[in-house]
C-alpha atoms as a PDB file:
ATOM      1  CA  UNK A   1    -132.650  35.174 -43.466  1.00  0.00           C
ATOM      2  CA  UNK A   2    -131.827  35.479 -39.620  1.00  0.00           C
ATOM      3  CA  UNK A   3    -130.415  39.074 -39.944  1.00  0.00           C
ATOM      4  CA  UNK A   4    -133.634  39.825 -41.783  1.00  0.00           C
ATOM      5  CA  UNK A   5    -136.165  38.394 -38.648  1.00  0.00           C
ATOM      6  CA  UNK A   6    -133.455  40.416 -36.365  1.00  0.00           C
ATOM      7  CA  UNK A   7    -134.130  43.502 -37.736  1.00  0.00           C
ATOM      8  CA  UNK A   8    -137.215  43.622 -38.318  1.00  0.00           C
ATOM      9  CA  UNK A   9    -138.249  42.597 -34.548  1.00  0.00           C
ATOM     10  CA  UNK A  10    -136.129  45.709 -34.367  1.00  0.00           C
ATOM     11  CA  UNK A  11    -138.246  48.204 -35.833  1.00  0.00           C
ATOM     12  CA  UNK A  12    -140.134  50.809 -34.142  1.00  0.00           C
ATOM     13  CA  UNK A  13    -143.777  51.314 -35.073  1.00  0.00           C
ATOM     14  CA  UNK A  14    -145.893  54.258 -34.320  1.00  0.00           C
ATOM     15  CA  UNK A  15    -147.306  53.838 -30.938  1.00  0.00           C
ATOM     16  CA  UNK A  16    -144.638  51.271 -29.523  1.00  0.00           C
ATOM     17  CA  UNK A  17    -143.533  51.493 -26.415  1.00  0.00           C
ATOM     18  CA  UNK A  18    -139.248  52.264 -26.929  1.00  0.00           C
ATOM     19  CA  UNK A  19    -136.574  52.564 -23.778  1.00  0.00           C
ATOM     20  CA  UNK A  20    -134.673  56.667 -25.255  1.00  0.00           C
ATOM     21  CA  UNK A  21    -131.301  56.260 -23.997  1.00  0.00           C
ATOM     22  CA  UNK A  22    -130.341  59.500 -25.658  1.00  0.00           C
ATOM     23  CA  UNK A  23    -128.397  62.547 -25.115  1.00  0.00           C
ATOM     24  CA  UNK A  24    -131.039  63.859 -22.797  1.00  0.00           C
ATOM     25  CA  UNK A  25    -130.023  61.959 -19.843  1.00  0.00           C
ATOM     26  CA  UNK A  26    -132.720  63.243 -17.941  1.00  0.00           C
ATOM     27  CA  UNK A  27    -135.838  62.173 -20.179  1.00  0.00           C
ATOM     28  CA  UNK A  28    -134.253  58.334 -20.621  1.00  0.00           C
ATOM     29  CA  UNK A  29    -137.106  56.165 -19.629  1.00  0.00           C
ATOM     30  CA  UNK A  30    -140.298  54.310 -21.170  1.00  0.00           C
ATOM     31  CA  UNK A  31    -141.675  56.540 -23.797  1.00  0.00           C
ATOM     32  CA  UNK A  32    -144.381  56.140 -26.613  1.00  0.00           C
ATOM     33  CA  UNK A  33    -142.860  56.754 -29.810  1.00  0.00           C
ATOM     34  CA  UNK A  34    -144.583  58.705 -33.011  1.00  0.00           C
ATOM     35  CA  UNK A  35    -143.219  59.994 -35.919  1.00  0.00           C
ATOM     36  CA  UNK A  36    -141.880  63.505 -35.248  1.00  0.00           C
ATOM     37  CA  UNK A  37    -144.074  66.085 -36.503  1.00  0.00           C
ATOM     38  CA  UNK A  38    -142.215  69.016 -37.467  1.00  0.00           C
ATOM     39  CA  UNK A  39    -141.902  69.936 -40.896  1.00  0.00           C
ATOM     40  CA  UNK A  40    -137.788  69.695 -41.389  1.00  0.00           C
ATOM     41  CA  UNK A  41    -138.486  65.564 -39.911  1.00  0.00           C
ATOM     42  CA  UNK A  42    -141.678  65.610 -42.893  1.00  0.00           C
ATOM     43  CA  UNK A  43    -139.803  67.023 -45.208  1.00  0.00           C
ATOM     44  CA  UNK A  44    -136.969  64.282 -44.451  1.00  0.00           C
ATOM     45  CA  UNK A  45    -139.341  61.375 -44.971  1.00  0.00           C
ATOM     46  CA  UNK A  46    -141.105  62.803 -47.739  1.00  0.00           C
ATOM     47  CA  UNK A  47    -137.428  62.422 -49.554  1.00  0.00           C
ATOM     48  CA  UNK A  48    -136.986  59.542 -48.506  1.00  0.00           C
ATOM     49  CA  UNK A  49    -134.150  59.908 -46.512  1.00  0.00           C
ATOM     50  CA  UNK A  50    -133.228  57.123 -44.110  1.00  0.00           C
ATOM     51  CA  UNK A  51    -132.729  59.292 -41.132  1.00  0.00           C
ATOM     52  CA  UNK A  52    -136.063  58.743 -39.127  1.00  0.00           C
ATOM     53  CA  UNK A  53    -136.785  60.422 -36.236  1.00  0.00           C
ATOM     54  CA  UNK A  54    -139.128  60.117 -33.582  1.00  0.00           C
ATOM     55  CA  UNK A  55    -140.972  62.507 -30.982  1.00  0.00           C
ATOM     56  CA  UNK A  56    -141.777  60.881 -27.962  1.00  0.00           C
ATOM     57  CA  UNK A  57    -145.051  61.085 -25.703  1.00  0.00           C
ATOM     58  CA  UNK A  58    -145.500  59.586 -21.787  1.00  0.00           C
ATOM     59  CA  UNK A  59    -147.629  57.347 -21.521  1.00  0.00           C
ATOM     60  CA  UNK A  60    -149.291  58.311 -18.730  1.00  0.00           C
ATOM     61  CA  UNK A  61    -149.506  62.452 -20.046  1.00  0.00           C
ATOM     62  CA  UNK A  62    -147.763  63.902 -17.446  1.00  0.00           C
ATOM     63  CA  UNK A  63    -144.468  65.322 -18.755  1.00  0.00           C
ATOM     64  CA  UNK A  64    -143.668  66.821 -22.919  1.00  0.00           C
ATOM     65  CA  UNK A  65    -141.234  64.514 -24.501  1.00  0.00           C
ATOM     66  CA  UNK A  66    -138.497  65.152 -26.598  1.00  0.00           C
ATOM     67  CA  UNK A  67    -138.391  65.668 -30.274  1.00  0.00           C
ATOM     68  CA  UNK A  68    -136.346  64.559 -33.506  1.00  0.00           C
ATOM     69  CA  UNK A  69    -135.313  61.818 -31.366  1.00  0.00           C
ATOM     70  CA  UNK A  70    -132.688  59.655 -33.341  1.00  0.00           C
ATOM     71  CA  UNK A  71    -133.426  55.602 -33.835  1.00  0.00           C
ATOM     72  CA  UNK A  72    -130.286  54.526 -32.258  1.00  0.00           C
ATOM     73  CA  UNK A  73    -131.396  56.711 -29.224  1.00  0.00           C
ATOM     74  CA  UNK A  74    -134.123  54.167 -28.978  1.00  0.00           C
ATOM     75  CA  UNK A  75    -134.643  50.691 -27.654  1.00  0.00           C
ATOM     76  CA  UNK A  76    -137.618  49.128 -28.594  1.00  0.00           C
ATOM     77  CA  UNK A  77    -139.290  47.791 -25.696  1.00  0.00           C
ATOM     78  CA  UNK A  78    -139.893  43.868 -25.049  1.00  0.00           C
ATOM     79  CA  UNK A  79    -143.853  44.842 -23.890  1.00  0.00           C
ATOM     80  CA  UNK A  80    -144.090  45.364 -27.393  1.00  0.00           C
ATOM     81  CA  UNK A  81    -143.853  41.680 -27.881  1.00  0.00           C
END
């Protein structure tokens, strides 16, 4: 029952605010994260297939985020409550 509550304060939502820690060293940082919308990432989900992936926006629009970002690349952030 405790692993279950731990993992799902775990999960990312669309529009939660995640810490990317991935292998774009350079774009790590607070991000807003949405379901990636290229068609290979639909196509993916549509199957079913657990590997969900994220594209990420700023939250303040100034910079393009990166795309068919991983889950463990992503922290989800503690503002998200």
């Amino acid at each position: 029952m405790h692993t279950t509550l731990f993992h799902s304060i775990e999960l990312i939502e669309p529009g939660d605010l995640v810490l990317y820690h991935g292998s774009l060293t350079d774009l790590h940082g607070l991000w807003l994260a949405i379901p990636c919308p290229c068609r290979a990432c639909h196509a993916m989900d549509a199957l079913g297939l657990p590997d969900v992936r994220f594209a990420l926006a700023d939250p303040w629009g100034e910079r393009p985020g990166p795309i068919h970002a991983h889950r463990e690349s992503l922290t989800r952030s503690a503002a998200c409550g």
